[in-house]
Protein backbone atom coordinates (compact mmCIF):
# COMPACT_ATOMS: atom_id res chain seq x y z
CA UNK A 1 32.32 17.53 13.30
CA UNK A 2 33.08 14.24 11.11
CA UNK A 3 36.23 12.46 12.32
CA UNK A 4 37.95 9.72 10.46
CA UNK A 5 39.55 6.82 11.04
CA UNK A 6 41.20 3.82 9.14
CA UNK A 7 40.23 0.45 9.50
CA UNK A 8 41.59 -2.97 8.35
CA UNK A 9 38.81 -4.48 5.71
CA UNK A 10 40.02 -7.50 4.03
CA UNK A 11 27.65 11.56 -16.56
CA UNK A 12 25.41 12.43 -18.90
CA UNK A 13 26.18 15.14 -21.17
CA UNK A 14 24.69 18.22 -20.93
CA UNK A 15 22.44 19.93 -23.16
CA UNK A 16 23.68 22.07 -26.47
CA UNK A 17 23.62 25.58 -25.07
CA UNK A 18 23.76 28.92 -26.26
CA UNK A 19 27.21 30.14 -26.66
CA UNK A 20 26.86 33.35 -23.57
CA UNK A 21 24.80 32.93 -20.83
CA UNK A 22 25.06 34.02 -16.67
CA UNK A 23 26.15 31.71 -14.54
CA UNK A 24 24.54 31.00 -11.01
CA UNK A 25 27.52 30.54 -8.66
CA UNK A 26 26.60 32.20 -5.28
CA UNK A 27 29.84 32.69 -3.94
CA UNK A 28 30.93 30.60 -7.03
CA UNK A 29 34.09 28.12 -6.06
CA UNK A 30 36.51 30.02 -8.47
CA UNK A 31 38.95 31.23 -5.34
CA UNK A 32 36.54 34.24 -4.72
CA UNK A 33 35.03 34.74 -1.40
CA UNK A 34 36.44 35.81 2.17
CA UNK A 35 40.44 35.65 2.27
CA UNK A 36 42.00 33.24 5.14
CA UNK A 37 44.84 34.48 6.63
CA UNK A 38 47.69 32.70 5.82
CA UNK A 39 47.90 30.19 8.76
CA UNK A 40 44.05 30.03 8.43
CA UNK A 41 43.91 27.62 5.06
CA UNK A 42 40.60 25.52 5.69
CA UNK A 43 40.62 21.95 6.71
CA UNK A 44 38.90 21.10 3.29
CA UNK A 45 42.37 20.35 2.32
CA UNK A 46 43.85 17.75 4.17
CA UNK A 47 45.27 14.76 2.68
CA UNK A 48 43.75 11.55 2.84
CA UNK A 49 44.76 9.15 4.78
CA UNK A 50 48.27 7.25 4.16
CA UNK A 51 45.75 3.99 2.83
CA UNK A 52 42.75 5.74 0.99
CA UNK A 53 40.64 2.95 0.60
CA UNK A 54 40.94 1.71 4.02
CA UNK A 55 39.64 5.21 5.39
CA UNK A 56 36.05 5.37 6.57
CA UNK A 57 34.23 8.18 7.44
CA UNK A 58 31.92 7.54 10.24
CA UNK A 59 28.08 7.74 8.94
CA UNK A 60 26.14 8.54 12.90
CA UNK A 61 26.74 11.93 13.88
CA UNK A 62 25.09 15.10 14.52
CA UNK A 63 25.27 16.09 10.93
CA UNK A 64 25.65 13.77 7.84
CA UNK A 65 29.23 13.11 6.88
CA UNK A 66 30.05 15.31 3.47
CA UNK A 67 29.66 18.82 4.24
CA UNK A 68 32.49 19.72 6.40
CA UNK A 69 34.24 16.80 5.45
CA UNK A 70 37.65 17.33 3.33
CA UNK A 71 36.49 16.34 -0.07
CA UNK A 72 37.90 13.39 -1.65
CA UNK A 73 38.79 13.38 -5.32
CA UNK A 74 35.92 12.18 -6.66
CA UNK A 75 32.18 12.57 -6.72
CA UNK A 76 28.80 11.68 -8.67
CA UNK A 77 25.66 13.63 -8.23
CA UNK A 78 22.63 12.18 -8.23
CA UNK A 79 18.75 13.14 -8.84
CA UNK A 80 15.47 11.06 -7.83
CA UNK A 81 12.14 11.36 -8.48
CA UNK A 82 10.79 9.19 -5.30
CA UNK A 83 7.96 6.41 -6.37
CA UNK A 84 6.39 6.18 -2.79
CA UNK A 85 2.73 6.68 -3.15
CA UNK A 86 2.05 7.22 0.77
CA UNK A 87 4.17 8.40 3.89
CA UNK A 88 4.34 4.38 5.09
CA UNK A 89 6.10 3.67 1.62
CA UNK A 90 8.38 6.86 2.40
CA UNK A 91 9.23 6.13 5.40
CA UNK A 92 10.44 2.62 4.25
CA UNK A 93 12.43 4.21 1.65
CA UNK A 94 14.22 6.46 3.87
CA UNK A 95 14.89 3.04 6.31
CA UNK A 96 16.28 1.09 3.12
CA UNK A 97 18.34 3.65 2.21
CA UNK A 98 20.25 4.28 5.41
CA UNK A 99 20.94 0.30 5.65
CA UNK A 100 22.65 0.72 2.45
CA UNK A 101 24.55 3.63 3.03
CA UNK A 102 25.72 2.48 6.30
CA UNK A 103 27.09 -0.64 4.75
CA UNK A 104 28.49 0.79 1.93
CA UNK A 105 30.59 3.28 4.13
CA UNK A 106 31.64 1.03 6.46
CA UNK A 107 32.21 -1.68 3.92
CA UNK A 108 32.98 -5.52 4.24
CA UNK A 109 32.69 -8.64 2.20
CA UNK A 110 30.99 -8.10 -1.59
CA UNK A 111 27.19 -10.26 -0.97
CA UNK A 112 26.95 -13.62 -2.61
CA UNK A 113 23.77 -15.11 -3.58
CA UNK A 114 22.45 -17.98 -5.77
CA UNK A 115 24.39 -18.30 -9.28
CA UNK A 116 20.81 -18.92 -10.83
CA UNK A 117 19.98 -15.06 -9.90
CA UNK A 118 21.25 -11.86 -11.14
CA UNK A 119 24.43 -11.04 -8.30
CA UNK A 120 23.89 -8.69 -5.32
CA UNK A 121 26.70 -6.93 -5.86
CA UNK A 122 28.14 -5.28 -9.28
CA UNK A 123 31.43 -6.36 -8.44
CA UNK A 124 33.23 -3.36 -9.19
CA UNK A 125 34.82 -3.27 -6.35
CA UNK A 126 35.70 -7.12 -6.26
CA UNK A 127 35.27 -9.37 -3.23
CA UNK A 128 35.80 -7.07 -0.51
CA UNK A 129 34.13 -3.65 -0.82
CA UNK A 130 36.48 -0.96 0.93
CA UNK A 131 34.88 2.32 2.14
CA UNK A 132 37.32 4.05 0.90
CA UNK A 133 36.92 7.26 2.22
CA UNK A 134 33.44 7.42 0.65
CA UNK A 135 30.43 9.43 2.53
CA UNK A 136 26.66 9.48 0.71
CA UNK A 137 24.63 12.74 1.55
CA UNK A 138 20.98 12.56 1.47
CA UNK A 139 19.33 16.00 0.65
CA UNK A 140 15.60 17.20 -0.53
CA UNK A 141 13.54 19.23 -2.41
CA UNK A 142 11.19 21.35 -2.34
CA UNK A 143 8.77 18.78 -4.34
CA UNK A 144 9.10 16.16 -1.52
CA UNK A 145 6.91 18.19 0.60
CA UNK A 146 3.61 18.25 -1.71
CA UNK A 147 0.44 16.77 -0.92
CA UNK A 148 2.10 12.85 -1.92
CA UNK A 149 3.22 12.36 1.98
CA UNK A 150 1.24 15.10 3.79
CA UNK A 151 4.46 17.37 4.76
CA UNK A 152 3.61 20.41 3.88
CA UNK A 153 3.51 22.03 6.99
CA UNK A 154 7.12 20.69 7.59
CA UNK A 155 9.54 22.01 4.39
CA UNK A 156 11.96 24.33 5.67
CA UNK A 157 11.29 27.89 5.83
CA UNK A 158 13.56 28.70 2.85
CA UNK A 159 13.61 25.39 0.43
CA UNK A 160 11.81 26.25 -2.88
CA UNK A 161 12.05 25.36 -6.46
CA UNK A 162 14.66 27.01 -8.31
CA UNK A 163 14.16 29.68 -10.48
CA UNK A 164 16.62 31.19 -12.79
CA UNK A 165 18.40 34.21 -12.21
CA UNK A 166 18.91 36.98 -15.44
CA UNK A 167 20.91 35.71 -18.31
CA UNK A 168 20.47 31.66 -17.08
CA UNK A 169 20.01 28.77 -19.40
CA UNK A 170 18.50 26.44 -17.18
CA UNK A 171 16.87 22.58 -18.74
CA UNK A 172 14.21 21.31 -16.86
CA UNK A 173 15.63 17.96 -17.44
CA UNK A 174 18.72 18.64 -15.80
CA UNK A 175 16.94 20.80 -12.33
CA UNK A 176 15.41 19.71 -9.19
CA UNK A 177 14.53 16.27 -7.89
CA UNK A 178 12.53 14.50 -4.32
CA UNK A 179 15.39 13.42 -3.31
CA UNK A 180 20.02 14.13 -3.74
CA UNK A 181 22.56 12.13 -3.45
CA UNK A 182 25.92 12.98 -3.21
CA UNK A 183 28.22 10.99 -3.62
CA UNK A 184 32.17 11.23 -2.68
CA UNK A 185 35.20 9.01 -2.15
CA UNK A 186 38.84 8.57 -3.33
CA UNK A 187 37.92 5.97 -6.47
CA UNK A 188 36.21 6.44 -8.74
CA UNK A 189 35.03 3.02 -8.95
CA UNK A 190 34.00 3.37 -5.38
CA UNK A 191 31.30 6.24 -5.91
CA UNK A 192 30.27 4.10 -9.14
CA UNK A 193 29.71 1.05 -6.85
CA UNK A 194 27.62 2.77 -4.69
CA UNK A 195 25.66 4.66 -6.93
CA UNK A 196 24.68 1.36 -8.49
CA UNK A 197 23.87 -0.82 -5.49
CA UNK A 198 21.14 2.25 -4.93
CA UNK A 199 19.59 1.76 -7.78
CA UNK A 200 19.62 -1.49 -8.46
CA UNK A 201 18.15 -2.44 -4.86
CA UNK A 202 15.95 0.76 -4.86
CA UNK A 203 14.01 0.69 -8.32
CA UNK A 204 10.57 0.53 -6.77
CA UNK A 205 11.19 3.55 -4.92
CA UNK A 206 13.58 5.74 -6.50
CA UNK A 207 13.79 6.87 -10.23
CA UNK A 208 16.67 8.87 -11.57
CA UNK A 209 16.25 12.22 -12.99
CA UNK A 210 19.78 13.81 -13.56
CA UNK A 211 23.34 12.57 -12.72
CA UNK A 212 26.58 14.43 -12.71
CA UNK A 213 30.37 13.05 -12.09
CA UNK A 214 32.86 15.60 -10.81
CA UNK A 215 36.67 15.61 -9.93
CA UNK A 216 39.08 17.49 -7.98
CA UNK A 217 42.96 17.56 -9.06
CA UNK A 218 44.61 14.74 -7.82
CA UNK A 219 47.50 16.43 -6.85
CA UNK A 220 46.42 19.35 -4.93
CA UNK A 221 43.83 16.38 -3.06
CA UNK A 222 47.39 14.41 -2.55
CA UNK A 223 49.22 17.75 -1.23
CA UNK A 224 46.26 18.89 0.90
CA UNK A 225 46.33 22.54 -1.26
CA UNK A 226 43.96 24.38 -2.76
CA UNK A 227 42.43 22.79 -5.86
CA UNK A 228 42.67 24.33 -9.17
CA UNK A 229 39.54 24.83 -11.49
CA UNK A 230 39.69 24.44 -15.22
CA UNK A 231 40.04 27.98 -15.86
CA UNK A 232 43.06 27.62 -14.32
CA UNK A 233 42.80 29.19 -10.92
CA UNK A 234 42.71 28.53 -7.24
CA UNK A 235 39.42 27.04 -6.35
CA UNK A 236 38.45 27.38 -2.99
CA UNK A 237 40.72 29.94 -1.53
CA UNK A 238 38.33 32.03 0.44
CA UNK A 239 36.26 28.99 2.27
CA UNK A 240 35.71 29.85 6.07
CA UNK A 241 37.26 26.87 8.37
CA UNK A 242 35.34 23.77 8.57
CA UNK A 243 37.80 23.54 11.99
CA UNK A 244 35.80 26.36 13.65
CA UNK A 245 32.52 24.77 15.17
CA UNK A 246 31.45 28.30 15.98
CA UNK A 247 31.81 29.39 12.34
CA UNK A 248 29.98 26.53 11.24
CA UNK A 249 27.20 26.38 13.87
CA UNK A 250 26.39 30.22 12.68
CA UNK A 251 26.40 29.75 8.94
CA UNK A 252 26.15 26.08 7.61
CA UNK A 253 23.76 24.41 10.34
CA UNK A 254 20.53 25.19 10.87
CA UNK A 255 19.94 25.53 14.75
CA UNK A 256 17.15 27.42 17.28
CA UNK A 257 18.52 30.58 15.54
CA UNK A 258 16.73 29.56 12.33
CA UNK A 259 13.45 29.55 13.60
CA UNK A 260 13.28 26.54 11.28
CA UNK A 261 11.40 23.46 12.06
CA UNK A 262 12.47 21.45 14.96
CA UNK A 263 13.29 17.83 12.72
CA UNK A 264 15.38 20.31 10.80
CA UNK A 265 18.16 21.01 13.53
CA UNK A 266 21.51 19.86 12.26
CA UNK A 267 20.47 20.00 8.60
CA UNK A 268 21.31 22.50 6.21
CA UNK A 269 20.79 24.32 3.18
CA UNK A 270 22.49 23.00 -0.08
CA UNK A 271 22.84 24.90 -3.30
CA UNK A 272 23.75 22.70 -6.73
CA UNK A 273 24.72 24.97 -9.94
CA UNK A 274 25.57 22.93 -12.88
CA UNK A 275 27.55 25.28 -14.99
CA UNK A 276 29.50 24.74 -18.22
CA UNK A 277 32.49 26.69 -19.01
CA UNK A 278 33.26 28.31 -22.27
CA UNK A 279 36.37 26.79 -22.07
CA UNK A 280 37.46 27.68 -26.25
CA UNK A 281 36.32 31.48 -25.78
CA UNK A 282 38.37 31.29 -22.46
CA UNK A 283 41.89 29.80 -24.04
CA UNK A 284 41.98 32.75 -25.93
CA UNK A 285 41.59 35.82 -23.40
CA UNK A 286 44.40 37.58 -22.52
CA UNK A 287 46.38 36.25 -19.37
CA UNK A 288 45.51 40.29 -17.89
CA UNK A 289 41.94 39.93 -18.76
CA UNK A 290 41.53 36.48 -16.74
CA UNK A 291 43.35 37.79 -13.77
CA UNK A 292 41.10 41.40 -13.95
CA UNK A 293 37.95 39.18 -14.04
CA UNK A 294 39.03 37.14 -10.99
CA UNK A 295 40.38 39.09 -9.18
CA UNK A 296 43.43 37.13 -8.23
CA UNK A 297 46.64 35.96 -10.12
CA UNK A 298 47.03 32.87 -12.07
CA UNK A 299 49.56 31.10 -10.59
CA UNK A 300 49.55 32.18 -7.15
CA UNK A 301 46.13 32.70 -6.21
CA UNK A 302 47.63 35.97 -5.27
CA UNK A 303 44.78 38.82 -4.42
CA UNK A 304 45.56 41.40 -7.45
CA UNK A 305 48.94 43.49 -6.12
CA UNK A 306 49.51 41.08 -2.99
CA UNK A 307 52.26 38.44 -3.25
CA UNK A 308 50.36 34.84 -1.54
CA UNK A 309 47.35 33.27 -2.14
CA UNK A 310 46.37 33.67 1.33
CA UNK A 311 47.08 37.33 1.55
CA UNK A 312 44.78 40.04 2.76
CA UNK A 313 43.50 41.65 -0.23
CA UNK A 314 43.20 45.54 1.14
CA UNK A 315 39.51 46.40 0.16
CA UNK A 316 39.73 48.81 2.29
CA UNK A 317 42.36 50.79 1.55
CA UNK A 318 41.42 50.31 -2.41
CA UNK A 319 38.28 51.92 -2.17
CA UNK A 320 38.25 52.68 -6.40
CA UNK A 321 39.41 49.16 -7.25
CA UNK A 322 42.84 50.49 -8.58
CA UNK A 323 44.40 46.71 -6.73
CA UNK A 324 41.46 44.59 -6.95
CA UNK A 325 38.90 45.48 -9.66
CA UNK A 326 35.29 46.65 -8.17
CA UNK A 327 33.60 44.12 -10.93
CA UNK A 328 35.94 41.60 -9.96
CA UNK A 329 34.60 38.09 -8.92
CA UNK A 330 36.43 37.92 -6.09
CA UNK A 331 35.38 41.12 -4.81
CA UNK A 332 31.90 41.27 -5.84
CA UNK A 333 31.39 37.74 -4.09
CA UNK A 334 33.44 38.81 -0.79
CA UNK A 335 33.00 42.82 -0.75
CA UNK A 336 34.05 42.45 3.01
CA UNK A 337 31.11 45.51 3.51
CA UNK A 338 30.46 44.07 7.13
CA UNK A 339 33.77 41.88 7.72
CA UNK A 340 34.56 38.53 7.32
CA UNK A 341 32.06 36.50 5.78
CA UNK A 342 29.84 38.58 3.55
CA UNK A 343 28.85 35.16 1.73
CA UNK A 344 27.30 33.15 4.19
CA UNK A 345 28.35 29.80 2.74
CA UNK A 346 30.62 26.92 2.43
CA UNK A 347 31.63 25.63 -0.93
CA UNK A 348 32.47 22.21 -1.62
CA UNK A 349 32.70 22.10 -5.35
CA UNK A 350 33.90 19.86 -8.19
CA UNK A 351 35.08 20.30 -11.73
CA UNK A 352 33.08 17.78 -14.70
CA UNK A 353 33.68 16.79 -17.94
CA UNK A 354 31.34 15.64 -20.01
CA UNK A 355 32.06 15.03 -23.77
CA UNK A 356 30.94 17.19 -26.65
CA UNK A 357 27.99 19.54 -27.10
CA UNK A 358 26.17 19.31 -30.02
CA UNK A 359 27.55 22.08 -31.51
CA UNK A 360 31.11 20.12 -31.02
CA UNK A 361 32.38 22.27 -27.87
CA UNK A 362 34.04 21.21 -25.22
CA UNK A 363 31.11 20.04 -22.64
CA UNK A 364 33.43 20.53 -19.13
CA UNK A 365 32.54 23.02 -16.49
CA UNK A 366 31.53 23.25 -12.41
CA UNK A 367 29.56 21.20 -10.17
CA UNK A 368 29.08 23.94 -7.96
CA UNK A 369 27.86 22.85 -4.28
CA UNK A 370 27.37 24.98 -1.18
CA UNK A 371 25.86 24.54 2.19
CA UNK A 372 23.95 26.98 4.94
CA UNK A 373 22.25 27.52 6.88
CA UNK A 374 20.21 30.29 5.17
CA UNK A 375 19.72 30.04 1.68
CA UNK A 376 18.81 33.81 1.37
CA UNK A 377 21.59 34.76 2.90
CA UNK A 378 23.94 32.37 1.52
CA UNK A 379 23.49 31.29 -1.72
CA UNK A 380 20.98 33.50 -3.06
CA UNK A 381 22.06 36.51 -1.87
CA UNK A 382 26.03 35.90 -2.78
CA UNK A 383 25.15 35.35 -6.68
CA UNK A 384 22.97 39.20 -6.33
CA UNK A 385 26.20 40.61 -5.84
CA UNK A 386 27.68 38.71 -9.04
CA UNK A 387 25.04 40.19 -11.08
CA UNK A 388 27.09 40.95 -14.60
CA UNK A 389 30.14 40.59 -13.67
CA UNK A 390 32.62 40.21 -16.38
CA UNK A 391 32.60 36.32 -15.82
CA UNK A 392 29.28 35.84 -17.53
CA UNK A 393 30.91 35.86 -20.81
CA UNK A 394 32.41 32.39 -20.06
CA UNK A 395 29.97 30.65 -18.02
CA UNK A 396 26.66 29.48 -18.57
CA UNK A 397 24.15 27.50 -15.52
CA UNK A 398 21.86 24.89 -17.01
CA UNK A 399 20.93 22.68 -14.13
CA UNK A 400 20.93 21.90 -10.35
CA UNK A 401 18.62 22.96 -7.46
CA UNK A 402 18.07 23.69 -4.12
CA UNK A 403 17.79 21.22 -1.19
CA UNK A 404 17.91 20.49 2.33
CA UNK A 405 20.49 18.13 3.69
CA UNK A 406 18.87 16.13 5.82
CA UNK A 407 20.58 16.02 9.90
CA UNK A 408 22.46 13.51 10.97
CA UNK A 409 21.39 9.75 12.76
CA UNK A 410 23.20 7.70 15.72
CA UNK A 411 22.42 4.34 16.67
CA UNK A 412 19.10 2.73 15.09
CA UNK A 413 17.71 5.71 13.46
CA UNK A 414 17.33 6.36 10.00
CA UNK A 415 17.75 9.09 7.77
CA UNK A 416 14.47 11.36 7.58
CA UNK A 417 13.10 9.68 10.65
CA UNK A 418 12.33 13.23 12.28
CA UNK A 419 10.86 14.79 9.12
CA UNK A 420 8.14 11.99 8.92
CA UNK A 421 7.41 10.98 12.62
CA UNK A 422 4.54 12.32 14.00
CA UNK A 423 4.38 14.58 16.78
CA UNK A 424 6.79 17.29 17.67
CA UNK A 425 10.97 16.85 18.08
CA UNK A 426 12.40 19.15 20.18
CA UNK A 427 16.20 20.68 18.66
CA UNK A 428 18.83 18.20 20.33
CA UNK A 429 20.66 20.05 23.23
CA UNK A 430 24.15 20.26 21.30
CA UNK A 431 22.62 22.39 18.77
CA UNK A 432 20.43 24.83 21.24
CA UNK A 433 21.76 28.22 21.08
């Protein structure tokens, strides 16, 4: 798991949309999902550090940094169409852009280069570049693995293009991509410098296809609680512990159990919904109707008929729904048919705001992001249950995709190494079993 430590260093708008359309939110992060108990609140909240921008967040590891790391207030998503013409070209891609992520999360002195050139550095961090809590997550598609770089033979059992599910609205435009970035830190500035030192030292190999910003609230980040979504409610509520290796090894990293290929061990499985909310249709529903269709209470985050947010929510003895509606979102993500856990996942998601549609709506909604280690059973299988659920009316998918994160490096490696090196790569001992 991720550890921190401080250290002394001196959006596009979306497309106009139709007005109702489904939304594709897996276990969606509207507070829905498996219930903690109330000592059990997941470690996705904790407060930063006393000195945000003099946290760093170690880049070598098992897994990349970002996933069960407690997520910072701010984020940018990023798409890539990758320019590499050959596997050699890849592969130097891959090397380039681990030496700039491992910089830029570590941080030090802003480069300085001849006056007569364009700068290294934007400067939007100044003279000394903090890391500020930032991590950069490198995930990939299903389109990396065509006949460009000869990897077919090595995509992961379960990565594919997205398709849409009934009632979606999705843009080509804003789906898919070679090659994610995500992108997460306290600043916003500091996920802006990054983003740009990519591309600007990167344009031979990387072209942009989509970006997204998102936020979280910056006081539940500050007060380690449970973030609140722009409908109002408790985001987040039902996340399993990032504290319990166990938990995680079993449904967020892919391991020998996966039957997955061997580079793959200590990836995982990430699932990117870009959803606007009907946010004017919303302002004017009933305060009963919202709770119905979540399944929880406003302000509480309160299961329907329980009195904490963290409170069991009785399925079980409410067998018609008379507590917690069956249709509910909260229920149909988290029926709790086989215990804890129905949705395989882990959400990590933030809110966006975008502008104006065309139409002259409010363009705000979800970045919604979760990892497994089984898409099936994760993602895809969570958003099945949610099938018309009452929430449709307000929500409407346009973009995102499907991707694997890619595992994690120590030492002189680089990001991807094991997916292009030749030969076999036996799972790492730590992650056997």
């Amino acid at each position: 798991m991720t550890e921190k430590t401080d250290i002394p260093v001196s959006g596009a708008a979306a497309p106009a949309c139709p007005s109702r359309r489904k939304w594709l939110l897996g276990m969606s992060a509207f507070g829905g999902g498996a219930v903690l108990g109330a000592a059990g609140a997941t470690s996705w909240f904790r407060r930063p550090a006393a000195d945000p921008a003099r946290e760093q967040v170690p880049f070598d590891g098992v897994h990349q940094a970002g996933i069960v790391t407690a997520a910072p207030q701010e984020a940018i998503f990023i798409a890539f169409d990758v320019l590499a013409r050959n596997r050699e070209q890849l592969a130097a891609l891959f090397r380039q852009l681990t030496e700039r992520i491992r910089f830029l999360t570590r941080g030090g002195p802003a480069p300085v280069g001849d006056a007569r050139l364009p700068p290294m550095d934007s400067g939007v961090m100044g003279a000394e570049i903090v890391p500020d809590g930032l991590t950069i997550t490198v995930a990939v598609g299903a389109t990396l693995f065509d006949a460009r770089f000869g990897l077919e033979a090595r995509k992961p059992r379960h990565l594919v293009h997205m398709e849409a599910f009934p009632n979606d609205a999705l843009d080509a435009g804003w789906c898919d991509g070679d090659l994610l970035l995500q992108c997460c830190a306290h600043s916003r500035e500091a996920v802006i410098h990054a983003v740009r030192d990519i591309i600007k030292r990167m344009p031979d190999k990387l072209a942009p296809r989509w970006k997204m910003d998102g936020f979280l609230p910056a006081s539940a980040v500050r007060s380690g609680s449970t973030p609140i979504n722009l409908f109002g409610f408790k985001d987040g509520t039902g996340n399993p512990s990032t504290d319990d290796d166990k938990l995680m090894d079993d449904m967020v990293w892919v391991g020998s159990k996966d039957q997955e290929p061997d580079w793959a061990a200590g990836g995982s499985y990430m699932a990117v919904r870009l959803i606007r909310f009907l946010l004017e249709q919303w302002d004017r529903t009933p305060l009963g109707e919202q709770q119905t269709d979540f399944g929880r209470d406003k302000a509480s985050g309160a299961p329907l008929g329980r009195k904490a947010e963290f409170d069991d929510p009785g399925f079980a003895t409410d067998p018609d729904g008379k507590g917690v509606p069956l249709d509910s979102h909260m229920r149909r993500a988290e029926p709790r048919q086989h215990g804890r856990h129905d949705a395989r996942l882990l959400r990590r998601s933030y809110s966006y705001s975008a502008g104006l549609t065309r139409s002259g709506q409010l363009d705000m909604g979800l970045v919604f992001v979760s990892f497994q280690a089984n898409l099936q059973t994760g993602f895809i299988d969570t958003q099945k249950r949610l099938d018309r659920e009452p929430l449709e009316e307000y929500i409407k998918p346009f973009g995102g995709g499907y991707f694997f994160v890619l595992p994690g490096v120590r030492g002189e490696a680089w990001v991807g190494e094991g997916m292009l090196a030749e030969g076999s790569h036996p799972i790492p001992e730590a992650l056997a079993g």
